[in-house]
PDB file of N, CA and C in Angstrom:
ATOM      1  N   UNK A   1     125.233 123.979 118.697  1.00  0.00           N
ATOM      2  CA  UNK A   1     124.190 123.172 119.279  1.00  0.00           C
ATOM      3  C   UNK A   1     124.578 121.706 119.137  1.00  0.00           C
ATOM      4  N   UNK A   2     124.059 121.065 120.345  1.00  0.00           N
ATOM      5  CA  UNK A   2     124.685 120.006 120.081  1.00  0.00           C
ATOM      6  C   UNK A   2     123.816 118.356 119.597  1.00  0.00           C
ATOM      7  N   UNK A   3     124.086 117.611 119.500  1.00  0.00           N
ATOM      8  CA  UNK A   3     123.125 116.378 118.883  1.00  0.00           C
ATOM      9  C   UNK A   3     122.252 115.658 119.545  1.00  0.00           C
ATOM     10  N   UNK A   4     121.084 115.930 119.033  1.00  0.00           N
ATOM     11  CA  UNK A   4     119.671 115.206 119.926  1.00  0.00           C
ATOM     12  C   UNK A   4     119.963 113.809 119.741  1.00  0.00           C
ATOM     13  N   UNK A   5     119.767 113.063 121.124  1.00  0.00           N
ATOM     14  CA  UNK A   5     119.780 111.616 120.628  1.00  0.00           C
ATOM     15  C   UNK A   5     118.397 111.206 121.003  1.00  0.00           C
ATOM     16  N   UNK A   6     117.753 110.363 120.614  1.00  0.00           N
ATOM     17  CA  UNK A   6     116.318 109.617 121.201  1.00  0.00           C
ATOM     18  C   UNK A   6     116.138 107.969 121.505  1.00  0.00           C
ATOM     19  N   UNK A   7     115.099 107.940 122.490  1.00  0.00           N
ATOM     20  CA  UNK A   7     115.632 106.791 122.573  1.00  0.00           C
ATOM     21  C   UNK A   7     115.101 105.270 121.611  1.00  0.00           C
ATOM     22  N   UNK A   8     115.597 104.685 121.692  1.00  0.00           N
ATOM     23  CA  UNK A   8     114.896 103.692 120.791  1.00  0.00           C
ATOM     24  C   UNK A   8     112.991 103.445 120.980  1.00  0.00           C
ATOM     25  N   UNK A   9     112.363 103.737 121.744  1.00  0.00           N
ATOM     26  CA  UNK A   9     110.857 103.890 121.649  1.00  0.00           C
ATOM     27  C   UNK A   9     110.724 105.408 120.722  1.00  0.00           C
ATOM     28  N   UNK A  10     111.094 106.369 121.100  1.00  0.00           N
ATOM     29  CA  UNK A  10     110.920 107.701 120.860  1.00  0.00           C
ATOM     30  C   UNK A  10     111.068 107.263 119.097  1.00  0.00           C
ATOM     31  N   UNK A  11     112.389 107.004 119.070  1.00  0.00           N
ATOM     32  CA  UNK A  11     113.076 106.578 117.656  1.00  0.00           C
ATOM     33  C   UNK A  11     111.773 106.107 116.352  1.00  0.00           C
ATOM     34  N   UNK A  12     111.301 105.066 117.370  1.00  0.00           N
ATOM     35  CA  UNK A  12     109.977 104.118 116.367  1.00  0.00           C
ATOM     36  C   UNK A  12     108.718 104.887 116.490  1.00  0.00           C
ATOM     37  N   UNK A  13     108.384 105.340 117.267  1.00  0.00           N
ATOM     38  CA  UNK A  13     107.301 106.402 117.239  1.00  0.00           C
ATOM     39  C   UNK A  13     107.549 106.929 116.021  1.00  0.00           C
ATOM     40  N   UNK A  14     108.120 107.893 116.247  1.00  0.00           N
ATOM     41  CA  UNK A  14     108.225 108.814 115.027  1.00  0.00           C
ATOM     42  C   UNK A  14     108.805 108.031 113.686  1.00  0.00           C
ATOM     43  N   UNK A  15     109.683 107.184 113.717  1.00  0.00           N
ATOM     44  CA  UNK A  15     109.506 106.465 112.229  1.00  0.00           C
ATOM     45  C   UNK A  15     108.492 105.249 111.585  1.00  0.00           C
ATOM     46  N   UNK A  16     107.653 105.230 112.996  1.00  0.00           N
ATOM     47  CA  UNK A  16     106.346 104.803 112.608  1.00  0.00           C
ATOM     48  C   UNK A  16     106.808 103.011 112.439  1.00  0.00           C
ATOM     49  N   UNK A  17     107.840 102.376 113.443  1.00  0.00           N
ATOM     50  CA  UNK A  17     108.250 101.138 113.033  1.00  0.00           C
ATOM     51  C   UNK A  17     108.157 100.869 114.584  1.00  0.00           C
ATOM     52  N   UNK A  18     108.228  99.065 114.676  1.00  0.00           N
ATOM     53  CA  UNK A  18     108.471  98.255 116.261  1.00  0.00           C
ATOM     54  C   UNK A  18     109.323  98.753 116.558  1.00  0.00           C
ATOM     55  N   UNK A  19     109.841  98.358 117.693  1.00  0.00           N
ATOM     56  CA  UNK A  19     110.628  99.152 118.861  1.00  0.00           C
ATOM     57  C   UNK A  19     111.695  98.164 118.708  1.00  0.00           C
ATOM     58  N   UNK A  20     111.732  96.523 118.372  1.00  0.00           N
ATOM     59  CA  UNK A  20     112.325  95.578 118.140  1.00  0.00           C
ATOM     60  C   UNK A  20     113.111  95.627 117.217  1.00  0.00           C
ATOM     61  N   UNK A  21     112.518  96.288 116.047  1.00  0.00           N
ATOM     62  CA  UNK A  21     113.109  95.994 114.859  1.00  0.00           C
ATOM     63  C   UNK A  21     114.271  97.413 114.394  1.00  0.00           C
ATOM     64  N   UNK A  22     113.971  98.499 115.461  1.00  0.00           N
ATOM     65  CA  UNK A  22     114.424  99.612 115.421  1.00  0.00           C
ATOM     66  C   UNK A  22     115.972  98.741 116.134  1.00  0.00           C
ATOM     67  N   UNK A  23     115.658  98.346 117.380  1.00  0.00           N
ATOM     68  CA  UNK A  23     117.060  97.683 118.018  1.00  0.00           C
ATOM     69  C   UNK A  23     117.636  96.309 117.296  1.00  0.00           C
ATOM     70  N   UNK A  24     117.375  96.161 116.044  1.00  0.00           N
ATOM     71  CA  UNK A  24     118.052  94.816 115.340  1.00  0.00           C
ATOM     72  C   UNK A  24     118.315  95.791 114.196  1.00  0.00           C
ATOM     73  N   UNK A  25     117.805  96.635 113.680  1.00  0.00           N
ATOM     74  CA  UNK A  25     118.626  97.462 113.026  1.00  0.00           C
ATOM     75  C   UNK A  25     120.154  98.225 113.581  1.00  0.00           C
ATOM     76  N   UNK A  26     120.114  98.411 114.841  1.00  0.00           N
ATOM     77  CA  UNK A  26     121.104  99.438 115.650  1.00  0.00           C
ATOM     78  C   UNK A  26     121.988  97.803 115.849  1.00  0.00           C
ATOM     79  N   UNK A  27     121.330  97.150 115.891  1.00  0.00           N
ATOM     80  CA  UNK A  27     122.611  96.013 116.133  1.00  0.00           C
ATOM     81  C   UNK A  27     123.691  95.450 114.851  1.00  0.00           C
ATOM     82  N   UNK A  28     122.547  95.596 113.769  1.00  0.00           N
ATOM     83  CA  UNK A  28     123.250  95.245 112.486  1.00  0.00           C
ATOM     84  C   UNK A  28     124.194  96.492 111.966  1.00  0.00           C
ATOM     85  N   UNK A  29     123.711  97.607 112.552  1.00  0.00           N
ATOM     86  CA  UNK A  29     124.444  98.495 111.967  1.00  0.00           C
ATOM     87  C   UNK A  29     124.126  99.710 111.068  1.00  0.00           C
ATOM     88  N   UNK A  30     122.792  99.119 110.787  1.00  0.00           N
ATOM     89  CA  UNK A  30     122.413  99.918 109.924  1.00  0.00           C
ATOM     90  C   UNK A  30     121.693 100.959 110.509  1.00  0.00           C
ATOM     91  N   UNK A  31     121.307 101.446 111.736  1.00  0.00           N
ATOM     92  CA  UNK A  31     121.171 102.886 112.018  1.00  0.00           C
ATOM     93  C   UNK A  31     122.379 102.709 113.229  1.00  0.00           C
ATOM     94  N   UNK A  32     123.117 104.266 112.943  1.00  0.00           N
ATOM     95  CA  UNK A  32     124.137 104.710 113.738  1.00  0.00           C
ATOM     96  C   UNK A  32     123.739 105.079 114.739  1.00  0.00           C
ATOM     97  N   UNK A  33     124.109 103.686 116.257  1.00  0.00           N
ATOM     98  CA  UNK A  33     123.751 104.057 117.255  1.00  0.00           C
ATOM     99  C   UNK A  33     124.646 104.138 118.615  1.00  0.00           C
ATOM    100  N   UNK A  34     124.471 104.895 119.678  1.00  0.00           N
ATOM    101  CA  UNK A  34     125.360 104.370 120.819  1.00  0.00           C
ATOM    102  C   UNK A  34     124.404 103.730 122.090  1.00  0.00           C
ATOM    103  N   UNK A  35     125.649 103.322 122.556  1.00  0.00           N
ATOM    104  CA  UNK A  35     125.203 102.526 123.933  1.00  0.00           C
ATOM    105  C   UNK A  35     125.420 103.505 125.552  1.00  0.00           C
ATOM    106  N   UNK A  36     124.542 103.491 126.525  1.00  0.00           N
ATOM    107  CA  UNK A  36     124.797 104.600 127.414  1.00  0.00           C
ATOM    108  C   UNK A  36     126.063 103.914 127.985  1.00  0.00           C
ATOM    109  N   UNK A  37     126.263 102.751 127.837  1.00  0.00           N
ATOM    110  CA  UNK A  37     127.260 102.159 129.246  1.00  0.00           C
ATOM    111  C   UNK A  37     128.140 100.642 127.692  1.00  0.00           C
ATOM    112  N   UNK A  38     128.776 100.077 128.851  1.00  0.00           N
ATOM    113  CA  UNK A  38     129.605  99.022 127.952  1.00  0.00           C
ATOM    114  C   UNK A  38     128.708  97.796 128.169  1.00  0.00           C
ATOM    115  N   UNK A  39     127.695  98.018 129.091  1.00  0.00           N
ATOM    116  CA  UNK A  39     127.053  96.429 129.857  1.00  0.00           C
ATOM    117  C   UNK A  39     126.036  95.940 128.207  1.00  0.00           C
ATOM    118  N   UNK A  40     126.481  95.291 128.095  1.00  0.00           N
ATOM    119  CA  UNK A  40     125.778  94.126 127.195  1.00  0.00           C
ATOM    120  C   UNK A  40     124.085  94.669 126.928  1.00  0.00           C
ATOM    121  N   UNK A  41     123.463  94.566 127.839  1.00  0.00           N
ATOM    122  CA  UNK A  41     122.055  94.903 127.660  1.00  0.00           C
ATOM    123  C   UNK A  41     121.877  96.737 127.999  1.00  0.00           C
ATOM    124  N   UNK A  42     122.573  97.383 127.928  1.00  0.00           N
ATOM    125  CA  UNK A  42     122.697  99.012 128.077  1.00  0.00           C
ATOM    126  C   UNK A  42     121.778  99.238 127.136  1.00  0.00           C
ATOM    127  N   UNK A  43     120.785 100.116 127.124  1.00  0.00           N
ATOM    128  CA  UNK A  43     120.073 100.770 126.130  1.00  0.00           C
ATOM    129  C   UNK A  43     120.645 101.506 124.516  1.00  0.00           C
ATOM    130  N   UNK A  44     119.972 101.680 124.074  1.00  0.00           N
ATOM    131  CA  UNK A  44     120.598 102.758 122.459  1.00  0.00           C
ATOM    132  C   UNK A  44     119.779 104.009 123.100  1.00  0.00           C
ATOM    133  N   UNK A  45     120.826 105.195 122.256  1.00  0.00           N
ATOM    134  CA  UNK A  45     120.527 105.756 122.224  1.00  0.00           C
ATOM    135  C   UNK A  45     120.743 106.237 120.389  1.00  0.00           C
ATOM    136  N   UNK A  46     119.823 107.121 119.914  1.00  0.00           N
ATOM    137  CA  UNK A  46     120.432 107.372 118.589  1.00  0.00           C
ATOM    138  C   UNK A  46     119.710 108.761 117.610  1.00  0.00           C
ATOM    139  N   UNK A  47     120.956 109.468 117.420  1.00  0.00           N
ATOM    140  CA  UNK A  47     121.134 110.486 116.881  1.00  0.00           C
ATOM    141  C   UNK A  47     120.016 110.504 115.814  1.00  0.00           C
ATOM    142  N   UNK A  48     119.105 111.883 116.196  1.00  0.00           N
ATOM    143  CA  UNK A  48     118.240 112.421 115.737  1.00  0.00           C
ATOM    144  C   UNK A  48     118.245 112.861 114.263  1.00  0.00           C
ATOM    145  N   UNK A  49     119.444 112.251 114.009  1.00  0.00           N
ATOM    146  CA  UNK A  49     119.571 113.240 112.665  1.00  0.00           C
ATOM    147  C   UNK A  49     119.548 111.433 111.359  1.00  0.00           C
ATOM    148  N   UNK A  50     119.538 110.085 112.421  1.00  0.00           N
ATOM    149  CA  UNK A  50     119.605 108.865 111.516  1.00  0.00           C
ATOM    150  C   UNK A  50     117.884 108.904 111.393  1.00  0.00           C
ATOM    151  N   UNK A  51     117.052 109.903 111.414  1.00  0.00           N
ATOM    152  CA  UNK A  51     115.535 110.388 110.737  1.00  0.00           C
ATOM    153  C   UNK A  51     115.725 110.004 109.552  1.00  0.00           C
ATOM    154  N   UNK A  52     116.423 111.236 109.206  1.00  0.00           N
ATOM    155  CA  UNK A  52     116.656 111.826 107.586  1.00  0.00           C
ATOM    156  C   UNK A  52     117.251 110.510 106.679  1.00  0.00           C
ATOM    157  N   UNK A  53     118.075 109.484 107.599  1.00  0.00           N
ATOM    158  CA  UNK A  53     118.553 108.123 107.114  1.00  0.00           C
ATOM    159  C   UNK A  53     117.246 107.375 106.390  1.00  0.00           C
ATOM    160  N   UNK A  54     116.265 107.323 106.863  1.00  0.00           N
ATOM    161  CA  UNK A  54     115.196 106.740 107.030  1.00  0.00           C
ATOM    162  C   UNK A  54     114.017 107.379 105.994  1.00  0.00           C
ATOM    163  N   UNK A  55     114.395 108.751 105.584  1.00  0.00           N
ATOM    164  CA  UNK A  55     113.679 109.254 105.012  1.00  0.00           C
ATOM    165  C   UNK A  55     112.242 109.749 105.677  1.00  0.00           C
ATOM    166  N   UNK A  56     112.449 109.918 107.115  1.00  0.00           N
ATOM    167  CA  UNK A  56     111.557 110.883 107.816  1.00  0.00           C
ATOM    168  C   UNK A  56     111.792 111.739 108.065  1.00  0.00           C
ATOM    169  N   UNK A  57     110.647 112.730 108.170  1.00  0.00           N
ATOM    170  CA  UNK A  57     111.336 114.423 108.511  1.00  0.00           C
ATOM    171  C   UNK A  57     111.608 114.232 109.879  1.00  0.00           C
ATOM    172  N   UNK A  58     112.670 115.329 110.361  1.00  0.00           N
ATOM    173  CA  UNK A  58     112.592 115.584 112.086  1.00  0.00           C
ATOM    174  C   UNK A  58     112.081 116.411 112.687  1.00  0.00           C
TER     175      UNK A  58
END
C-alpha cells in the first residue's frame, strides 16, 4: 500500500493548527514535505504518516 499524502488544509485540520503555520513549518523543514511541481508557489503535499511526527493519531 502505498503513502497517503494530504494536503496542507487537510494536514491542519486534523492537527488542529493554521494552515500558515503548517506551510512555514514544511518550509523550514521541519515537517517532511513535497511539492506537486518545481514552480515556486506549487502547493505541499505531505505524508500522512508526519501525524505521528506531531504526536497525532491518524
Amino acid at each position: 500500500m502505498g503513502t497517503r499524502y494530504l494536503t496542507v488544509k487537510a494536514f491542519a485540520e486534523r492537527a488542529d493548527m493554521n494552515p500558515e503555520v503548517v506551510r512555514r513549518l514544511c518550509r523550514r523543514g521541519d515537517i517532511k514535505a513535497r511539492r506537486i511541481s518545481n514552480a515556486r508557489n506549487s502547493p505541499y503535499r505531505i505524508p500522512e504518516a508526519e501525524l505521528d511526527q506531531l504526536g497525532v493519531p491518524a
